[in-house]
N, C-alpha and C. Protein backbone atom coordinates (compact mmCIF):
# COMPACT_ATOMS: atom_id res chain seq x y z
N UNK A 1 -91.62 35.29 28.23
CA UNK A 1 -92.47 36.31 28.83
C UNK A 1 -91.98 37.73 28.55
N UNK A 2 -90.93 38.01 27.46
CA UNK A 2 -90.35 39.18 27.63
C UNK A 2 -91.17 39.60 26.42
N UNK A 3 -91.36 41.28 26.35
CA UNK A 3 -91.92 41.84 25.25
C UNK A 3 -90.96 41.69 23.72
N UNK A 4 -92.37 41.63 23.04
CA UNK A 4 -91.91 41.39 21.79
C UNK A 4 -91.03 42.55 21.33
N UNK A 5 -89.90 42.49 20.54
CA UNK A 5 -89.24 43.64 20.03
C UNK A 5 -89.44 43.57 18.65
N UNK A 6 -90.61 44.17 17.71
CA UNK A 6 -90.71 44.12 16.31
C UNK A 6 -88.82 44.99 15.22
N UNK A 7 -88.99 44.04 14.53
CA UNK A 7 -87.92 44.34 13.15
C UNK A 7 -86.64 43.69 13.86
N UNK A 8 -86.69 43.21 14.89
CA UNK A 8 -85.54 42.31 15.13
C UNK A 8 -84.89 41.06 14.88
N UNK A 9 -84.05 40.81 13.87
CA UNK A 9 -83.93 39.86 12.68
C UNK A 9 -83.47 38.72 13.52
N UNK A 10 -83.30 39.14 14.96
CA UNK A 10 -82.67 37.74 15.33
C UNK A 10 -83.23 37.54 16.89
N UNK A 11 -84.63 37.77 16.63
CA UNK A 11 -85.74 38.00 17.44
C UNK A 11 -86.60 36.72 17.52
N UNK A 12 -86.92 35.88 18.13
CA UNK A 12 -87.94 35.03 17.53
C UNK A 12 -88.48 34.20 19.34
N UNK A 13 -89.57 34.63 19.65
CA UNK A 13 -90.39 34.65 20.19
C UNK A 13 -91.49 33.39 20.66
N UNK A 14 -91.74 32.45 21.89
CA UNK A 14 -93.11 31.91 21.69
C UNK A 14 -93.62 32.18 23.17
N UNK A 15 -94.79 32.30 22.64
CA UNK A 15 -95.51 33.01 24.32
C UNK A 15 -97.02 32.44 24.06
N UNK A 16 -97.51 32.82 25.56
CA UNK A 16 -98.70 32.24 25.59
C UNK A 16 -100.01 33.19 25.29
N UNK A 17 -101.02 33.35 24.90
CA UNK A 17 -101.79 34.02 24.56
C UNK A 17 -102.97 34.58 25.53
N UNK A 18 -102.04 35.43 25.85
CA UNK A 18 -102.36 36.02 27.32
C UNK A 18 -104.06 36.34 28.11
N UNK A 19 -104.22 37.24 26.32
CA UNK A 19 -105.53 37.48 26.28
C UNK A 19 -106.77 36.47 26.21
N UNK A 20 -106.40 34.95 25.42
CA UNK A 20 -106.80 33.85 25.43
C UNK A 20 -107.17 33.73 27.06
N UNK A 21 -106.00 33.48 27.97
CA UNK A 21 -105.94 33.05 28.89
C UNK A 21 -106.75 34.05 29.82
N UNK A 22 -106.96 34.69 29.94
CA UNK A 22 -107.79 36.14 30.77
C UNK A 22 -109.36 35.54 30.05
N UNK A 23 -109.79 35.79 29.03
CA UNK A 23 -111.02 35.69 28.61
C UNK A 23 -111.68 34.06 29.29
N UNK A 24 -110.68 33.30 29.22
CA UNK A 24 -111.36 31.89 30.05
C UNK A 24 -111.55 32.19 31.27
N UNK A 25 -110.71 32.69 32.17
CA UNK A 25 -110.60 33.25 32.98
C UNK A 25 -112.10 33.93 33.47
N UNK A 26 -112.32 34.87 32.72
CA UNK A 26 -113.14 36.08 33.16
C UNK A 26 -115.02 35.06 32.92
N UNK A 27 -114.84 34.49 31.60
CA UNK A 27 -116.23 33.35 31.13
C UNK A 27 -116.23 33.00 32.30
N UNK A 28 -115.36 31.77 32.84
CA UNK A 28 -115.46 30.81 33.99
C UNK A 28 -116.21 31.74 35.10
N UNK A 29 -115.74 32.53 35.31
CA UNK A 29 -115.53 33.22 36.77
C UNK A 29 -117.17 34.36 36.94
N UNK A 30 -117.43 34.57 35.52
CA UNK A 30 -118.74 34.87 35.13
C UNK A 30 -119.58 33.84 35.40
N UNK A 31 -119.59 33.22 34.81
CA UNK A 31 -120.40 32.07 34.78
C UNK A 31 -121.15 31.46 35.77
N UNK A 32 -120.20 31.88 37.27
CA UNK A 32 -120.58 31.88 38.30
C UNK A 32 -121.66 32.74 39.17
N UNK A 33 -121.68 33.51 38.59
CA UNK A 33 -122.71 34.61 39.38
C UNK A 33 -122.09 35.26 40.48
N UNK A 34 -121.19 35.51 40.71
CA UNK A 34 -120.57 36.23 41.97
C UNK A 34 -121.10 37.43 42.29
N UNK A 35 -120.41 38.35 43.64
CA UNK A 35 -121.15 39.20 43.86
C UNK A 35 -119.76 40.51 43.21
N UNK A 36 -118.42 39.55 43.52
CA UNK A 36 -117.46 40.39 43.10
C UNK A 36 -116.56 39.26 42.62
N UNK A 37 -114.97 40.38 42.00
CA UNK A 37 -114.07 39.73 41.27
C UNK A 37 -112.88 40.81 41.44
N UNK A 38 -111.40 39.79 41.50
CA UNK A 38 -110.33 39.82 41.96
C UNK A 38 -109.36 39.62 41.21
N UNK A 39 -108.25 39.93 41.00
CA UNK A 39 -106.86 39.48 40.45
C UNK A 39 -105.71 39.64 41.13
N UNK A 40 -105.55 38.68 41.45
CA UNK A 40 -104.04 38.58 42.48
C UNK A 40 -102.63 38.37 41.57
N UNK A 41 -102.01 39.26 41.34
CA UNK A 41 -100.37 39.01 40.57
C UNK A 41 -99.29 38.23 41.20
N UNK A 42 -98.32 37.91 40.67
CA UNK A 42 -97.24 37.57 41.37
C UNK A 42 -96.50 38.62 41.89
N UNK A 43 -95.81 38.40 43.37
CA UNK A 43 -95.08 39.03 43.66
C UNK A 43 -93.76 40.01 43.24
N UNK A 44 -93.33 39.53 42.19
CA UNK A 44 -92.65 40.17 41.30
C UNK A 44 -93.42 40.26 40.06
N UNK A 45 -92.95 41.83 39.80
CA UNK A 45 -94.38 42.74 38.51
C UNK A 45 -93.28 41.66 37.67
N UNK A 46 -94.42 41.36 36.73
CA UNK A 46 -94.12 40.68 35.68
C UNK A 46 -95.11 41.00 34.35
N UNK A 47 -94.17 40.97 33.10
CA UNK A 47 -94.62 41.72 31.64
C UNK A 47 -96.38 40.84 31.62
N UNK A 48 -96.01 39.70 31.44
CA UNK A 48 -97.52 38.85 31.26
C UNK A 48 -98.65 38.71 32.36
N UNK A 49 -98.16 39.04 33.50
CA UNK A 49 -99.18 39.25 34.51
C UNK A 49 -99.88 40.43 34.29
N UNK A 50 -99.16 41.45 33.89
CA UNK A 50 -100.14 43.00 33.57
C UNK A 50 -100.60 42.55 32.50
N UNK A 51 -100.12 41.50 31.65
CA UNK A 51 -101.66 41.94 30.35
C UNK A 51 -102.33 41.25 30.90
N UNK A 52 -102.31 39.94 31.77
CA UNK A 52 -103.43 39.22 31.78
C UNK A 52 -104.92 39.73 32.51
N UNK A 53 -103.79 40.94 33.85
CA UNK A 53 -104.77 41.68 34.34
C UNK A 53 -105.49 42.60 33.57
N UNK A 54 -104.72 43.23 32.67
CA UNK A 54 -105.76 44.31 32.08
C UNK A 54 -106.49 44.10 31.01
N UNK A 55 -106.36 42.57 30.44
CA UNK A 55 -107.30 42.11 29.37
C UNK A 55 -108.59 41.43 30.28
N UNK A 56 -108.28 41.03 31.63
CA UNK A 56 -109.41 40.56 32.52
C UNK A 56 -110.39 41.63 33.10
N UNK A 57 -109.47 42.22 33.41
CA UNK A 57 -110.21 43.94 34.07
C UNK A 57 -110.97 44.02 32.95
N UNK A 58 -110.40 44.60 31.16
CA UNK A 58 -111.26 44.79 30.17
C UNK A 58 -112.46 43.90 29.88
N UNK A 59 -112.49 42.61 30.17
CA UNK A 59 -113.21 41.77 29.49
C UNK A 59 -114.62 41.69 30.89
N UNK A 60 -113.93 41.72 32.20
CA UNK A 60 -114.92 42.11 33.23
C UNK A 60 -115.64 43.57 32.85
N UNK A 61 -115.29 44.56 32.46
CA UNK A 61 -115.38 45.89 32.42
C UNK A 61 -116.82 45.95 30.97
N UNK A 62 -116.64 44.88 30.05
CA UNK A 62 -117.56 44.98 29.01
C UNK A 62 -118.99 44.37 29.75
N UNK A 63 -118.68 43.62 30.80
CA UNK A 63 -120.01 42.98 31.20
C UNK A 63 -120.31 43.69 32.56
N UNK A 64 -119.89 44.95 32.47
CA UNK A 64 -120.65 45.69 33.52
C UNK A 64 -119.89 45.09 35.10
N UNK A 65 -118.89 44.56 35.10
CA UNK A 65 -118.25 44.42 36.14
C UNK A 65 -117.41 44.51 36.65
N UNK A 66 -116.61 45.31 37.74
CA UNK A 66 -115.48 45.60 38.23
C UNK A 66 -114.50 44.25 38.95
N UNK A 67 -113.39 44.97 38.83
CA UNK A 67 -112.22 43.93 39.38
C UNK A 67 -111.25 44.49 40.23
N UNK A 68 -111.36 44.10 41.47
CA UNK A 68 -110.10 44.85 42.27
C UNK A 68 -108.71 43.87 42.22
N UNK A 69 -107.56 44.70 42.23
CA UNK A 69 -106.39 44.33 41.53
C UNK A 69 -105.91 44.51 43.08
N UNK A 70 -105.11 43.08 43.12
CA UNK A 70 -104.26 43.40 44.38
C UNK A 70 -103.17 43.70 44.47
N UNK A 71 -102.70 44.87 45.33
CA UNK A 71 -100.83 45.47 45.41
C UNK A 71 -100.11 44.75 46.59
N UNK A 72 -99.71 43.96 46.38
CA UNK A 72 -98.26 43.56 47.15
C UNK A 72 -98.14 44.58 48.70
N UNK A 73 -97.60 44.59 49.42
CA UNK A 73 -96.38 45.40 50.15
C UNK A 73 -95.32 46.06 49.71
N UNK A 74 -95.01 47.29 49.28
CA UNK A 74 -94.15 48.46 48.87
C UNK A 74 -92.60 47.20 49.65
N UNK A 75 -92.75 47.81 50.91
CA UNK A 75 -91.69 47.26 51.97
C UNK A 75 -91.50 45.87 52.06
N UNK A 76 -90.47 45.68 52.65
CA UNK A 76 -90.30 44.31 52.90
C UNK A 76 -90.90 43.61 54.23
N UNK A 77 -91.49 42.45 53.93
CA UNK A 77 -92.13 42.25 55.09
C UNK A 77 -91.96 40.52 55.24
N UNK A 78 -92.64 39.93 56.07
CA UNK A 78 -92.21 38.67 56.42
C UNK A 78 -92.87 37.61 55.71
N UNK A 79 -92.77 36.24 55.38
CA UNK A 79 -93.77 35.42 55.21
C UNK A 79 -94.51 35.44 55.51
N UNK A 80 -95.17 35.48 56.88
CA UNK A 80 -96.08 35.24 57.71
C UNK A 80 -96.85 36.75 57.42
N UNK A 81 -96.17 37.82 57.22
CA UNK A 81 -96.88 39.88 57.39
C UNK A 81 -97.79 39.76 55.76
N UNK A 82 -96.80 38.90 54.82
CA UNK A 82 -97.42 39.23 53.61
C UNK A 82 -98.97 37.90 53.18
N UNK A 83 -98.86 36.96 54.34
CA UNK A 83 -100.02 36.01 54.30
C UNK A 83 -101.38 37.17 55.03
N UNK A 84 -100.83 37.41 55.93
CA UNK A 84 -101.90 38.31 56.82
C UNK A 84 -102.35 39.50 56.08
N UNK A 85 -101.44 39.95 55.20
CA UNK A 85 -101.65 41.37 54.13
C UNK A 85 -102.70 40.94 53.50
N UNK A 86 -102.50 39.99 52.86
CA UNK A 86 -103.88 39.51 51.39
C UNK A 86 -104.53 38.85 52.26
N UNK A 87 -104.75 38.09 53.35
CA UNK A 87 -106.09 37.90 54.07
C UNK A 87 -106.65 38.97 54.42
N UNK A 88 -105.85 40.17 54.42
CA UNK A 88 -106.97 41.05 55.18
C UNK A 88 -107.77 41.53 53.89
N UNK A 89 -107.51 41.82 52.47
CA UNK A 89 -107.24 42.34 51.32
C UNK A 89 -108.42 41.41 51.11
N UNK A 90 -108.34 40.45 51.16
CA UNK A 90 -109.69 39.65 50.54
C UNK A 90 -110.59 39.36 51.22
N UNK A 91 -110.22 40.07 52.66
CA UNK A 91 -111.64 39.73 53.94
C UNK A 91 -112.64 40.67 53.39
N UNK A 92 -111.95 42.20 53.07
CA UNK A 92 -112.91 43.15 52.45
C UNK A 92 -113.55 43.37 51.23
N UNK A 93 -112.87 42.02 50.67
CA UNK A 93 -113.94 42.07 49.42
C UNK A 93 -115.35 41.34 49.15
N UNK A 94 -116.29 41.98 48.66
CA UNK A 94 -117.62 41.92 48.57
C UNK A 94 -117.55 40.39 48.57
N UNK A 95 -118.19 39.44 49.04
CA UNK A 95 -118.44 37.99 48.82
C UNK A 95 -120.23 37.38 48.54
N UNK A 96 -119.91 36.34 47.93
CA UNK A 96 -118.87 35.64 47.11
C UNK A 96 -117.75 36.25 45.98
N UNK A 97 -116.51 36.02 46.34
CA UNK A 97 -115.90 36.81 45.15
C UNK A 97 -114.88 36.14 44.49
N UNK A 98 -114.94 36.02 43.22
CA UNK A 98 -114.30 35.22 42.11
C UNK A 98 -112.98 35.37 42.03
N UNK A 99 -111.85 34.99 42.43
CA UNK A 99 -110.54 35.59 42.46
C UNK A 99 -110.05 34.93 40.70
N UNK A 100 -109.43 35.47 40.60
CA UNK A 100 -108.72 35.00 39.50
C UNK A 100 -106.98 34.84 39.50
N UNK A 101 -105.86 34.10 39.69
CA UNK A 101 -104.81 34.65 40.31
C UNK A 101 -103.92 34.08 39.25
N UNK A 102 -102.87 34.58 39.25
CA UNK A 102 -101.87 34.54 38.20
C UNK A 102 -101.11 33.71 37.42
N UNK A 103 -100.83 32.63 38.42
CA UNK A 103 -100.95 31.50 37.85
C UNK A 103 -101.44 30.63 39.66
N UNK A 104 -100.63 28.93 39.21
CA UNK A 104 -101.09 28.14 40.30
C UNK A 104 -100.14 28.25 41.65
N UNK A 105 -98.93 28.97 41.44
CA UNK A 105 -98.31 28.98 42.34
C UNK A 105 -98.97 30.10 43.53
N UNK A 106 -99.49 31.46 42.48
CA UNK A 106 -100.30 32.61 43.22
C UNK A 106 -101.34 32.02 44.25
N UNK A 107 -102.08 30.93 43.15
CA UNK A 107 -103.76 30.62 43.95
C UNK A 107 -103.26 29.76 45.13
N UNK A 108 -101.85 29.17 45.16
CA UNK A 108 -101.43 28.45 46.52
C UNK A 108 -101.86 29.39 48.00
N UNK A 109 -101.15 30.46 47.39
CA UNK A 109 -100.86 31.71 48.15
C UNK A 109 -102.13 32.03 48.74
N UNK A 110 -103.33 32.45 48.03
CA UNK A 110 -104.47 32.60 48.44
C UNK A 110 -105.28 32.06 48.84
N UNK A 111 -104.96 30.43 48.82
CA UNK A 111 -105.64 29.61 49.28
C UNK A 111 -105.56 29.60 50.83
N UNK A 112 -104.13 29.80 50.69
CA UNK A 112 -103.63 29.74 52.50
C UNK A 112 -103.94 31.10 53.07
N UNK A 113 -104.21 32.08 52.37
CA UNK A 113 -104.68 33.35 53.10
C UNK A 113 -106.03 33.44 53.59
N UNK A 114 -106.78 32.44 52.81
CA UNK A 114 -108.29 32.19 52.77
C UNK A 114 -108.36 31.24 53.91
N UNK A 115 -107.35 30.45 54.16
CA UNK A 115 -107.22 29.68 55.16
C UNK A 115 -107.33 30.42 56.48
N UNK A 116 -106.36 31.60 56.21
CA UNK A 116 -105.93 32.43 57.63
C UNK A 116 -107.01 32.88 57.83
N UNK A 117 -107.88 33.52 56.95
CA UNK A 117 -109.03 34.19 57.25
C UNK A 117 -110.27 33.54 57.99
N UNK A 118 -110.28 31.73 57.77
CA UNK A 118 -111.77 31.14 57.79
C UNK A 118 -112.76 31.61 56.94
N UNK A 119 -111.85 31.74 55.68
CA UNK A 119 -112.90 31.85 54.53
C UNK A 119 -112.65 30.59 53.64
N UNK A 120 -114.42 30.14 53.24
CA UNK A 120 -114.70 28.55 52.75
C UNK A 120 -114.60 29.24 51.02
N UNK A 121 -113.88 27.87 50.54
CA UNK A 121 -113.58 28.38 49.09
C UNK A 121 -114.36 26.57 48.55
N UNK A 122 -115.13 27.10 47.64
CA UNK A 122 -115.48 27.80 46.93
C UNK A 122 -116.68 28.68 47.18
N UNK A 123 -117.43 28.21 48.71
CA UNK A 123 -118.89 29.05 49.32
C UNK A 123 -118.45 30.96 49.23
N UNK A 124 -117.13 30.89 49.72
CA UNK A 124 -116.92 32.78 50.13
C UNK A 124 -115.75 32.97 49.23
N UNK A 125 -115.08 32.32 48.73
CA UNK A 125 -113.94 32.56 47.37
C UNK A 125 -114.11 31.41 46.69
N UNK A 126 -114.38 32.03 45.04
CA UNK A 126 -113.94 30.60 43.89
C UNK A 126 -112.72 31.27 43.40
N UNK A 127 -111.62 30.18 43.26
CA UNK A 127 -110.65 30.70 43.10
C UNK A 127 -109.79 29.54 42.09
N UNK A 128 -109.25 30.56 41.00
CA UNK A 128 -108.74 29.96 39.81
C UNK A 128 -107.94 30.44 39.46
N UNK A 129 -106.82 29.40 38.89
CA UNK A 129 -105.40 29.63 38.24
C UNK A 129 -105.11 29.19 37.32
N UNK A 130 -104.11 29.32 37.06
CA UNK A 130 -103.12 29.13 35.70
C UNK A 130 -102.44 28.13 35.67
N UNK A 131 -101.84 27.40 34.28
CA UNK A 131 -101.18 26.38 34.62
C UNK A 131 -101.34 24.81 34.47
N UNK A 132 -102.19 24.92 35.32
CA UNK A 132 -102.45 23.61 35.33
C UNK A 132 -101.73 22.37 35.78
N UNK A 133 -101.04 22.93 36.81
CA UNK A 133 -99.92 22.31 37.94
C UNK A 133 -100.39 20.99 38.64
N UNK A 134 -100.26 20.24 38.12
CA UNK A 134 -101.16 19.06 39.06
C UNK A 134 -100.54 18.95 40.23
N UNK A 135 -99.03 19.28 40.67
CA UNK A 135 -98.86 18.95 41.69
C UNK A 135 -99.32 20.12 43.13
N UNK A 136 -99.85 20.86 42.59
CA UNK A 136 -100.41 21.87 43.25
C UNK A 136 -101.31 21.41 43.30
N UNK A 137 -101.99 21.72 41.71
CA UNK A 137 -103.75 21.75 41.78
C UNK A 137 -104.61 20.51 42.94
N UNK A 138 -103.72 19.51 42.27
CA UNK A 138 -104.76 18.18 42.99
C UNK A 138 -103.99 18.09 44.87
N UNK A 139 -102.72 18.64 45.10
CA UNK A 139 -102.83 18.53 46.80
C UNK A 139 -103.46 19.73 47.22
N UNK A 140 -103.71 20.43 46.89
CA UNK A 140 -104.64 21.85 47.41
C UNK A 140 -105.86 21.34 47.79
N UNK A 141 -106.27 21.84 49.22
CA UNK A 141 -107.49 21.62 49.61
C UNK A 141 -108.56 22.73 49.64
N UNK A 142 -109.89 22.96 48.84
CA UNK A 142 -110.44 22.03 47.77
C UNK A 142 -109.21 22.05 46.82
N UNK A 143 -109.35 20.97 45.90
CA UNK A 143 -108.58 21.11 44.59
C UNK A 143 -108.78 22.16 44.18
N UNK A 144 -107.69 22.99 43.31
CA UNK A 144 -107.94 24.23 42.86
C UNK A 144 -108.45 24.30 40.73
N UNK A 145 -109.25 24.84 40.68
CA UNK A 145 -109.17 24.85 39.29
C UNK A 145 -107.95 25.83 38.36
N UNK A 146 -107.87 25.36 37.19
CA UNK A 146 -106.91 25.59 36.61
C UNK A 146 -107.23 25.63 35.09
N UNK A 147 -106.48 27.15 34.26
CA UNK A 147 -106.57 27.23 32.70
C UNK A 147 -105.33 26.05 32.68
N UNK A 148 -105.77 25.47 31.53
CA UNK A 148 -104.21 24.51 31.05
C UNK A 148 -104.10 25.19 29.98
N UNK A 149 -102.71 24.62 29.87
CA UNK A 149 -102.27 25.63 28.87
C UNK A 149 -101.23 24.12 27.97
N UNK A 150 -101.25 25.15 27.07
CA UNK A 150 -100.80 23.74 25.74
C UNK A 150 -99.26 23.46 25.79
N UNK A 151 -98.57 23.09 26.49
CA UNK A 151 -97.54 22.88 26.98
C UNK A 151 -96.49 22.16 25.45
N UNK A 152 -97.11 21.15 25.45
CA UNK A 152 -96.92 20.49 23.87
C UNK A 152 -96.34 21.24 23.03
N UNK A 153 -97.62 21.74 22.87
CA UNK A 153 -97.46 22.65 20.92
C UNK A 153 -96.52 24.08 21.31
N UNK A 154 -95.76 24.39 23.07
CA UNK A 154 -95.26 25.32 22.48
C UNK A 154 -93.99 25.08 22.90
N UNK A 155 -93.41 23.56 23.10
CA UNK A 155 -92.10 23.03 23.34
C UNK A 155 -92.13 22.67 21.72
N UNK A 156 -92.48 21.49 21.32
CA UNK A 156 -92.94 21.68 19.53
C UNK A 156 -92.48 23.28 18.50
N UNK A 157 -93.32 23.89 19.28
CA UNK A 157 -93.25 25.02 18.15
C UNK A 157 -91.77 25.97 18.54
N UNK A 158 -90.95 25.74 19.53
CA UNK A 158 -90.04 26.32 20.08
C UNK A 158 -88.52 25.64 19.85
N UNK A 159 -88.74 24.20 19.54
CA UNK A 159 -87.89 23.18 18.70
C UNK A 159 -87.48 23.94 17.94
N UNK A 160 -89.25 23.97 17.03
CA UNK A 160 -88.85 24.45 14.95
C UNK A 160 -88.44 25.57 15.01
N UNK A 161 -88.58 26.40 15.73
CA UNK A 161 -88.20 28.13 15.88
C UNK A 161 -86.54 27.89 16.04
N UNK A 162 -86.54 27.00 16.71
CA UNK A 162 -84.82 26.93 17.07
C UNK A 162 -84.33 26.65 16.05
N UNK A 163 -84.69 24.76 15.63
CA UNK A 163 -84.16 24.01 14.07
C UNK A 163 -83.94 25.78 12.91
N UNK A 164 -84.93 25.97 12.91
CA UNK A 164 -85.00 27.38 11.44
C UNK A 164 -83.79 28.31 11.42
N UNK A 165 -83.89 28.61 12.95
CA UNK A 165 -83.12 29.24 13.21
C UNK A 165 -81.53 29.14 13.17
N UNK A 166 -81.30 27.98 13.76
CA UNK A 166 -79.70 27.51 13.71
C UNK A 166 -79.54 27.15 12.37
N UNK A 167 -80.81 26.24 11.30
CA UNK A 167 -80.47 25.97 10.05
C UNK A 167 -80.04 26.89 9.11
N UNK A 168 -80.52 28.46 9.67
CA UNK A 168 -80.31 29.49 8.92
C UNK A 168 -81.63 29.99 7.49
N UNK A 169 -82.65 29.63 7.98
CA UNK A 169 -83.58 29.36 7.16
C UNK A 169 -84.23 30.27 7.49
N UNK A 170 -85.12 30.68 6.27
CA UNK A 170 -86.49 32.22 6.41
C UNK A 170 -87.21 31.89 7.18
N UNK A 171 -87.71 32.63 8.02
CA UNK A 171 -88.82 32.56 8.77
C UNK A 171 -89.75 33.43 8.46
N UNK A 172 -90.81 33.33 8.05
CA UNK A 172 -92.15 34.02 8.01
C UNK A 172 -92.78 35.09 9.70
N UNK A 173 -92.64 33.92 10.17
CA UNK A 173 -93.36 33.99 11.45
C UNK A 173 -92.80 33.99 12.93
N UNK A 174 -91.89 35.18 12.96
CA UNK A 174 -90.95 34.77 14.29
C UNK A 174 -91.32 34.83 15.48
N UNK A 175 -92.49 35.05 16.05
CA UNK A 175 -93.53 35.17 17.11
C UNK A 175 -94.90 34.20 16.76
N UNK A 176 -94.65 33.13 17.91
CA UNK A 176 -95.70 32.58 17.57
C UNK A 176 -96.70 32.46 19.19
N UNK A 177 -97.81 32.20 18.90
CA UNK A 177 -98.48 32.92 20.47
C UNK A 177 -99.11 31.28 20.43
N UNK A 178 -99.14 30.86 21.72
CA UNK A 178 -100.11 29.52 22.20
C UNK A 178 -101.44 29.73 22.82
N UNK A 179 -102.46 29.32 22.65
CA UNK A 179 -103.66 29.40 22.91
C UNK A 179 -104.11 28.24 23.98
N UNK A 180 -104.64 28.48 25.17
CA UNK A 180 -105.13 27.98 25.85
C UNK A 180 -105.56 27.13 25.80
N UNK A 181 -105.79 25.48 26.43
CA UNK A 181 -106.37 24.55 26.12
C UNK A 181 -108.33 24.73 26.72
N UNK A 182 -107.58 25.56 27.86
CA UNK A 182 -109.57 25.51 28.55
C UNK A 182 -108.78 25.52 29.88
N UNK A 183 -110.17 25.39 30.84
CA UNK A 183 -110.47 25.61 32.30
C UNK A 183 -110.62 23.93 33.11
N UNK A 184 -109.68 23.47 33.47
CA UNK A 184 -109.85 22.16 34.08
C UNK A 184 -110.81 22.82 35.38
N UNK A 185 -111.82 22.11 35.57
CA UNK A 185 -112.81 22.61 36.81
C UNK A 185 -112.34 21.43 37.89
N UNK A 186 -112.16 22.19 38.86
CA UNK A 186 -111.73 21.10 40.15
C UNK A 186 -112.61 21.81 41.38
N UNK A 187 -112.55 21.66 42.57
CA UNK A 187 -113.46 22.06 43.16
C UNK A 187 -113.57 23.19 43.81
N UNK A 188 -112.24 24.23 43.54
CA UNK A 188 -112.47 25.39 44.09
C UNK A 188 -113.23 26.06 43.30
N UNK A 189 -113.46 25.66 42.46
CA UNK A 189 -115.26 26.14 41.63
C UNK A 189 -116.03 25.72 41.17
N UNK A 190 -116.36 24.72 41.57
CA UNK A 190 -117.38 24.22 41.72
C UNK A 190 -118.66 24.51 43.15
N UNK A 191 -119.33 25.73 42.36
CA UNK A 191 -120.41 26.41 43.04
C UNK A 191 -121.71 25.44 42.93
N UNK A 192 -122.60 25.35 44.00
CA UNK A 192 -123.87 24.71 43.10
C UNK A 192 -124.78 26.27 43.21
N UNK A 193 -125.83 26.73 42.18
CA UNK A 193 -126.49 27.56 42.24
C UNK A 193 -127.47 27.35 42.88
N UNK A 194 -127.54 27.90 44.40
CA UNK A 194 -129.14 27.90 45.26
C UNK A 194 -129.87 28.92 45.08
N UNK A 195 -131.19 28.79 44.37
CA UNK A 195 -131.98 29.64 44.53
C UNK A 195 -132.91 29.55 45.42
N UNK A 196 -133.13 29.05 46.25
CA UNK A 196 -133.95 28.83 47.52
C UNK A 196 -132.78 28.70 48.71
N UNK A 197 -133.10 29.71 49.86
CA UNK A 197 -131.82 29.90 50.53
C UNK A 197 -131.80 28.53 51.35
N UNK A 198 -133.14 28.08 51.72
CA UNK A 198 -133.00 26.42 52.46
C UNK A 198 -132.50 25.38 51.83
């Protein structure tokens, strides 16, 4: 997750494709028809959480739609001060509203804030993460949906980066980026579209 440092000969890099991961993100969450849309970070600023937000913000921003970005607590505050913080944070946002959160450990977080609130997810929050944590995703009540991400090809591709590397061998390509597998849909979004309010 650390930034790339170009011309560094003993530099070699694999990360996930951040922007990949935001654009599924932003489709899915479109797709829905909401009235608004959200991005919740992890608690500690982290390099890949800001792009993912500001390639989501951008990619919301081309289709004519805004995204409110949520800030933490400056101060230190309690388990319990910082659950009540983002319930209040997402009571005021326009609903139905599409959260998008940072990864699956975040959407835990919001699930239980949505909890505090007596807000029904997916009716008043659809809410989606990263990851693809089954041991989250599937005990979360609703199940939470989740980008998977190619876990495989970038333990694989992080081997050969190593093998090249210790072998002492050229590398072409010392940054290599992983691309998203897709959006496992589970039921925190699974909306049905009513057009008849009965």
């Amino acid at each position: 997750h650390r930034d790339i440092k170009p011309g560094n000969p003993r530099h070699a890099t694999v990360r996930l494709d951040e922007k990949a991961i935001a654009a599924a993100a932003a489709h899915h969450l479109l797709s829905l028809e909401l009235a608004s849309y959200a991005y919740v970070p992890p608690d500690i600023e982290e390099n890949w959480s800001r792009l993912r937000e500001r390639h989501f913000v951008s990619i919301l921003g081309l289709n004519g739609r805004g995204v409110a970005c949520y800030a933490h607590p400056k101060r230190r505050v309690s388990a319990t001060g910082r659950l009540a913080h983002l319930a209040s944070w997402i009571e005021s946002l326009p609903r139905p509203v599409g959260i998008f959160a940072a990864n699956d450990a975040v959407a835990a977080a919001v699930n239980a804030a949505c909890d505090h609130s007596k807000l029904a997810i997916p009716d008043d929050v659809a809410l989606l993460g990263v990851d693809n944590d089954e041991s989250i995703c599937e005990v979360l009540r609703p199940t939470l949906s989740s980008i998977a991400v190619d876990v495989p090809s970038a333990i694989c591709e992080t081997a050969h980066l190593l093998w090249m590397l210790i072998s002492r061998k050229r590398i072409k390509e010392r940054n290599s980026t992983i691309v998203p597998i897709g959006v496992v849909r589970r039921a925190s979004t699974f909306r049905l579209k009513r057009s008849d309010p009965a």
